[in-house]
PDB file of N, CA and C in Angstrom:
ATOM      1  N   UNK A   1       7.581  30.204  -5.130  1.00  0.00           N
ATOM      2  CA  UNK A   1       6.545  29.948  -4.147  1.00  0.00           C
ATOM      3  C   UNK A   1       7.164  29.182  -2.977  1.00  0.00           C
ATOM      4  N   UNK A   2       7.111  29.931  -2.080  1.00  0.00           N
ATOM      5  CA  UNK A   2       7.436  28.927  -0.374  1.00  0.00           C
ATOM      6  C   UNK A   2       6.631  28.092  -0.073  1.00  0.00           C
ATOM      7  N   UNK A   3       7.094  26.507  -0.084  1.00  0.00           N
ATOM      8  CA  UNK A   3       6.316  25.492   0.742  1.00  0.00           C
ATOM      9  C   UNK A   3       6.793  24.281   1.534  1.00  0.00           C
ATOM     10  N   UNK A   4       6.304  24.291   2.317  1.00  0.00           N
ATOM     11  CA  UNK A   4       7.017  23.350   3.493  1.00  0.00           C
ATOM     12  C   UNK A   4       6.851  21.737   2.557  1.00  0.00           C
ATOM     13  N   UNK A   5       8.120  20.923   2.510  1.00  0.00           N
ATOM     14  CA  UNK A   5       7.891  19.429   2.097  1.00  0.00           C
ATOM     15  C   UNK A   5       8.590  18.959   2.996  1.00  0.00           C
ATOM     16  N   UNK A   6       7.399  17.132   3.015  1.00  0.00           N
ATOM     17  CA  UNK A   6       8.359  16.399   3.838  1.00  0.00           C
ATOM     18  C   UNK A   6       7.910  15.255   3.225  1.00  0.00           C
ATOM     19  N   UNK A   7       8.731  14.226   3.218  1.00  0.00           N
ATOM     20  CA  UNK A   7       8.995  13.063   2.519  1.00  0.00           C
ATOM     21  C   UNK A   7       9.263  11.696   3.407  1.00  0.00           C
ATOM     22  N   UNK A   8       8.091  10.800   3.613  1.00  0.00           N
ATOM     23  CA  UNK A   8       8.132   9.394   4.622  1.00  0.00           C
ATOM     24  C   UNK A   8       8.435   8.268   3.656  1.00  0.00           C
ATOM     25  N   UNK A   9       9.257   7.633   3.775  1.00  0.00           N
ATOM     26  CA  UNK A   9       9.747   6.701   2.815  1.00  0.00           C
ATOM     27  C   UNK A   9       9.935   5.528   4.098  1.00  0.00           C
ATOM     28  N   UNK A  10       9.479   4.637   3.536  1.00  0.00           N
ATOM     29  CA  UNK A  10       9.597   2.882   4.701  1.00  0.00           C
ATOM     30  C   UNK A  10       9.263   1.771   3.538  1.00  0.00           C
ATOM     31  N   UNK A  11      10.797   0.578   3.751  1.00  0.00           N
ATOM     32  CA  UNK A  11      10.952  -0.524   2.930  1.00  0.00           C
ATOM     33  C   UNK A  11      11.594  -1.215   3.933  1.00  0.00           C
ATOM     34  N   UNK A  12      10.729  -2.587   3.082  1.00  0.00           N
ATOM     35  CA  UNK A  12      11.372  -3.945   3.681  1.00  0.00           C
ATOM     36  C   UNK A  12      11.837  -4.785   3.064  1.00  0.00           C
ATOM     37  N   UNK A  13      11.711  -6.341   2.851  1.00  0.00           N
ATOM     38  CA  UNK A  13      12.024  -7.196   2.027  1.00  0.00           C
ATOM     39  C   UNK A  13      11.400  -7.495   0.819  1.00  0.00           C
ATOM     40  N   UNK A  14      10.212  -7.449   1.508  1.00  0.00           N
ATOM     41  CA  UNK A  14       9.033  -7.518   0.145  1.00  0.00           C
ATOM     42  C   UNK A  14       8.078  -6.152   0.265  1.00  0.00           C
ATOM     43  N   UNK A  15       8.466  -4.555   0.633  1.00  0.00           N
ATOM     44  CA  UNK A  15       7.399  -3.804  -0.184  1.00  0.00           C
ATOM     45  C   UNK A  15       8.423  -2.291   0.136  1.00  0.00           C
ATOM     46  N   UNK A  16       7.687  -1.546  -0.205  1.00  0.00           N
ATOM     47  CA  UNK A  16       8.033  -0.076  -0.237  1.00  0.00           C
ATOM     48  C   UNK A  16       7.167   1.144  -0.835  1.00  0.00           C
ATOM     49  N   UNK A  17       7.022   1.989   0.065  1.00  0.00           N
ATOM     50  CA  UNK A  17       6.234   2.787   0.376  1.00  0.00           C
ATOM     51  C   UNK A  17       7.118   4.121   0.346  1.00  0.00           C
ATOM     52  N   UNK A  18       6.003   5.457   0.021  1.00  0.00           N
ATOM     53  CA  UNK A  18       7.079   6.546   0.228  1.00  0.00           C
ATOM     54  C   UNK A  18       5.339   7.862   0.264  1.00  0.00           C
ATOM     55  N   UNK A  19       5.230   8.620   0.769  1.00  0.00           N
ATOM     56  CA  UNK A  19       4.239   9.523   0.675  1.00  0.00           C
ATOM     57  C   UNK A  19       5.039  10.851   1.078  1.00  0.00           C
ATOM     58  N   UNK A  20       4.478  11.527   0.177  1.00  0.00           N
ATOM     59  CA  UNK A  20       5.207  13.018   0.085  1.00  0.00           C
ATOM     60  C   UNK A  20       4.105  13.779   1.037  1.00  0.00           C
ATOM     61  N   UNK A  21       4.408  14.637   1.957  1.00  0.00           N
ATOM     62  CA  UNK A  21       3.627  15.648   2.094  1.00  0.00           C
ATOM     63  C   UNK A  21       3.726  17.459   1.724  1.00  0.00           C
ATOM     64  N   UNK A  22       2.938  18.211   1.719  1.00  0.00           N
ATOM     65  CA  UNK A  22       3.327  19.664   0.895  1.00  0.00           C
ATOM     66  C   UNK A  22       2.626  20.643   1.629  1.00  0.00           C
ATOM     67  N   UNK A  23       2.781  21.078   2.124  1.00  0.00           N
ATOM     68  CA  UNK A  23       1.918  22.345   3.210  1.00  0.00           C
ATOM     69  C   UNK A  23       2.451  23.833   2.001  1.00  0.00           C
ATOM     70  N   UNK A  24       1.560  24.372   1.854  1.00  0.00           N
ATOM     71  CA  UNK A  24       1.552  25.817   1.212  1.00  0.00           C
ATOM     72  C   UNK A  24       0.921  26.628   2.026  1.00  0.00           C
ATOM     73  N   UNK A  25       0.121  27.727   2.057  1.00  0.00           N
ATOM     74  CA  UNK A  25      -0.428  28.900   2.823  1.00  0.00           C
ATOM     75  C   UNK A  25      -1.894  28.407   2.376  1.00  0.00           C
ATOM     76  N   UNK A  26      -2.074  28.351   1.214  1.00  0.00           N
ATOM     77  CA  UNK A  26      -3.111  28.246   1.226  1.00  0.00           C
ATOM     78  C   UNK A  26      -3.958  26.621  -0.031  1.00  0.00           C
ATOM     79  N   UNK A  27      -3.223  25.707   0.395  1.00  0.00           N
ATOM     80  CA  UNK A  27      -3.152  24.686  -0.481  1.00  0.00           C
ATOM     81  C   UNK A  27      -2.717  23.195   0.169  1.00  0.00           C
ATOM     82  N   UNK A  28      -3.445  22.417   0.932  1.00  0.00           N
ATOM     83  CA  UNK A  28      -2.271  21.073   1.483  1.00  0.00           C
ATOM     84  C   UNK A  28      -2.740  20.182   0.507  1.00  0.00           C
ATOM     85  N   UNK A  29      -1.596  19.393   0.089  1.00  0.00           N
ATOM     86  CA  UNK A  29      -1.333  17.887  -0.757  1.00  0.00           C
ATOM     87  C   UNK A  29      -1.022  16.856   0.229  1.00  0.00           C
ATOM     88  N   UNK A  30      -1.383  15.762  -0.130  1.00  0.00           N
ATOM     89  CA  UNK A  30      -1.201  14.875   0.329  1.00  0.00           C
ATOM     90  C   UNK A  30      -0.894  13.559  -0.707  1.00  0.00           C
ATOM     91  N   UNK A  31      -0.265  13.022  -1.010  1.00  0.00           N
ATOM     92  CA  UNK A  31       0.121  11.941  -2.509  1.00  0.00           C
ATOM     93  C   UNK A  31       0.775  10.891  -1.974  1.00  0.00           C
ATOM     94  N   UNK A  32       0.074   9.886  -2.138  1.00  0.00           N
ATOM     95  CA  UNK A  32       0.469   8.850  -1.856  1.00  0.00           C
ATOM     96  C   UNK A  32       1.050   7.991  -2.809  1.00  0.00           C
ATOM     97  N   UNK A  33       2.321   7.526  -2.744  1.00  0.00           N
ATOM     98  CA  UNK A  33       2.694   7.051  -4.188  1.00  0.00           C
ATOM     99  C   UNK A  33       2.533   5.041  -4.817  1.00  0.00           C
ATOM    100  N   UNK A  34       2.877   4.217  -4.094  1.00  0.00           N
ATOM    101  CA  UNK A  34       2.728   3.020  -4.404  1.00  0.00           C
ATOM    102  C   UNK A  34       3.570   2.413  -3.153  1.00  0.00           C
ATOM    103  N   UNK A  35       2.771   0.765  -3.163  1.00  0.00           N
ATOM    104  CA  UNK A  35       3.180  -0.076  -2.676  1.00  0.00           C
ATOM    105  C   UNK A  35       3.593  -1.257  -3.056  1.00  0.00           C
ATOM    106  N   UNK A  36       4.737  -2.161  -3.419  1.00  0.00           N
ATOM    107  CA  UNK A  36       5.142  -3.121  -3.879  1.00  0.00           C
ATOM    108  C   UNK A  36       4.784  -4.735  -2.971  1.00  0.00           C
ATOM    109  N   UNK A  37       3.863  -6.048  -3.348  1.00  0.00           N
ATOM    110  CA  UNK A  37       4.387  -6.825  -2.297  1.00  0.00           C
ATOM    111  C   UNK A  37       4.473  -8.097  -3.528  1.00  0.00           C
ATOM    112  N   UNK A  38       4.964  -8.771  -2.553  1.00  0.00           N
ATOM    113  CA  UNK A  38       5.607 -10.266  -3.609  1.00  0.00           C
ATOM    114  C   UNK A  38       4.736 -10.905  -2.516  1.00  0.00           C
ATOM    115  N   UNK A  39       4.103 -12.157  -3.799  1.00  0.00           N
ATOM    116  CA  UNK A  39       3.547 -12.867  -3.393  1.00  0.00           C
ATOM    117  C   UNK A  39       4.158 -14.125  -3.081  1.00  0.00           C
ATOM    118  N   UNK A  40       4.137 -14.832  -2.160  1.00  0.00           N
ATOM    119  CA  UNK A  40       4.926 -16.082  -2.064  1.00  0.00           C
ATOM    120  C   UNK A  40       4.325 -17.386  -1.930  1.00  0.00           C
ATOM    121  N   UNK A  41       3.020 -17.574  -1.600  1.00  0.00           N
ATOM    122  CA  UNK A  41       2.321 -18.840  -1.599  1.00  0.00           C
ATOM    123  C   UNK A  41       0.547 -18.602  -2.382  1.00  0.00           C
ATOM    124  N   UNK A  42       0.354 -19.259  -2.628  1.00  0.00           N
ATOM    125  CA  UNK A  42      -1.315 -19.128  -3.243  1.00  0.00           C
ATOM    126  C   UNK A  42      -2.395 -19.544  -2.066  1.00  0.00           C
ATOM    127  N   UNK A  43      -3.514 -18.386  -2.098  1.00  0.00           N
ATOM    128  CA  UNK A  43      -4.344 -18.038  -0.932  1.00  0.00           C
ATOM    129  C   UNK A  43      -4.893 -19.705  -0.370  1.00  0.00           C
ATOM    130  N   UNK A  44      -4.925 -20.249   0.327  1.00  0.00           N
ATOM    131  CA  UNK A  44      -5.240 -21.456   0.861  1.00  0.00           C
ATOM    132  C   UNK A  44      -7.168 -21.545   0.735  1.00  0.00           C
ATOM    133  N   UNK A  45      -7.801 -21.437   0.224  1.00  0.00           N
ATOM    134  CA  UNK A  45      -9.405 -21.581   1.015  1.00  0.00           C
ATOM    135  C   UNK A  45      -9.797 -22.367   1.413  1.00  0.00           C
ATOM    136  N   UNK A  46     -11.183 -22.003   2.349  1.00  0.00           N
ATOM    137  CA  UNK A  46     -11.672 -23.287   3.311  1.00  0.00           C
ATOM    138  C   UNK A  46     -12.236 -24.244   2.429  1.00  0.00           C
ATOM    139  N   UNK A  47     -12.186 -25.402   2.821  1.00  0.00           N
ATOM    140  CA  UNK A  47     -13.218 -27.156   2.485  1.00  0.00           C
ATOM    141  C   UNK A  47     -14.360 -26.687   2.687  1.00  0.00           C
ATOM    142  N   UNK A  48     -15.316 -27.294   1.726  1.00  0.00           N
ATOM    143  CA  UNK A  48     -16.686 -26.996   1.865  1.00  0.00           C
ATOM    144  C   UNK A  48     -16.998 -28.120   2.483  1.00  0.00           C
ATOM    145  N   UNK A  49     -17.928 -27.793   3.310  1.00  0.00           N
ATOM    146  CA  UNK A  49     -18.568 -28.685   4.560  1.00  0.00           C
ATOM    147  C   UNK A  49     -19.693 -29.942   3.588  1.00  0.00           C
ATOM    148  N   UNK A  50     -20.375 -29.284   2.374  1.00  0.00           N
ATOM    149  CA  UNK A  50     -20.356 -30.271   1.698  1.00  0.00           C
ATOM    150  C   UNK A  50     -19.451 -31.625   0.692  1.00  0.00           C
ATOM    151  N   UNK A  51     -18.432 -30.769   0.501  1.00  0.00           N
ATOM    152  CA  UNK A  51     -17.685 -31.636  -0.643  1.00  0.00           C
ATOM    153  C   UNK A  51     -17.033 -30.801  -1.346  1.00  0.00           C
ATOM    154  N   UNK A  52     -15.899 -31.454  -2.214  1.00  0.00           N
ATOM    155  CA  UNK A  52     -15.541 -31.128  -2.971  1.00  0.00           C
ATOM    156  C   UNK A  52     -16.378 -30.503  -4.488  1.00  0.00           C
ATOM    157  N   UNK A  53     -17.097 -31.061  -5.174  1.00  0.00           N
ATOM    158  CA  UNK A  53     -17.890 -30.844  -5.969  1.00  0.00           C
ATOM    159  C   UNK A  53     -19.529 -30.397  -5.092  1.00  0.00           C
ATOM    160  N   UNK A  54     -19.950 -29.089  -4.810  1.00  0.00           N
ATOM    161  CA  UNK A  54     -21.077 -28.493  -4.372  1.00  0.00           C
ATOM    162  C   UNK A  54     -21.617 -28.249  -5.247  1.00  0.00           C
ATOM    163  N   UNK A  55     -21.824 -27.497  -6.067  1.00  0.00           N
ATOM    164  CA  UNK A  55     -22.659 -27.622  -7.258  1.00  0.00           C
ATOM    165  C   UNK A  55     -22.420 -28.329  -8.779  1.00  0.00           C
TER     166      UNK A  55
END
């Protein structure tokens, strides 16, 4: 079976990505495969305008 592929692959320090694409005559794919990230600090949240202890 003849089908056109093309392959986007982009990495950095902390992630990587790659999505295949597949053109056929009568069939398009699209697959997206995974993304990697490293976490490096823990999410900060806002002060409650009441206090520490709100409920």
């Amino acid at each position: 079976m003849n089908a056109n592929q093309q392959r986007i692959t982009t990495y950095g320090t902390d992630f990587y990505t790659t999505t295949n694409y597949i053109y056929e005559t009568d069939v398009f794919l699209l697959n997206f495969n995974f993304k990697l990230n490293k976490l490096t600090s823990k999410a900060k949240l806002p002060n409650s305008e009441i206090g520490e202890k709100e409920f």
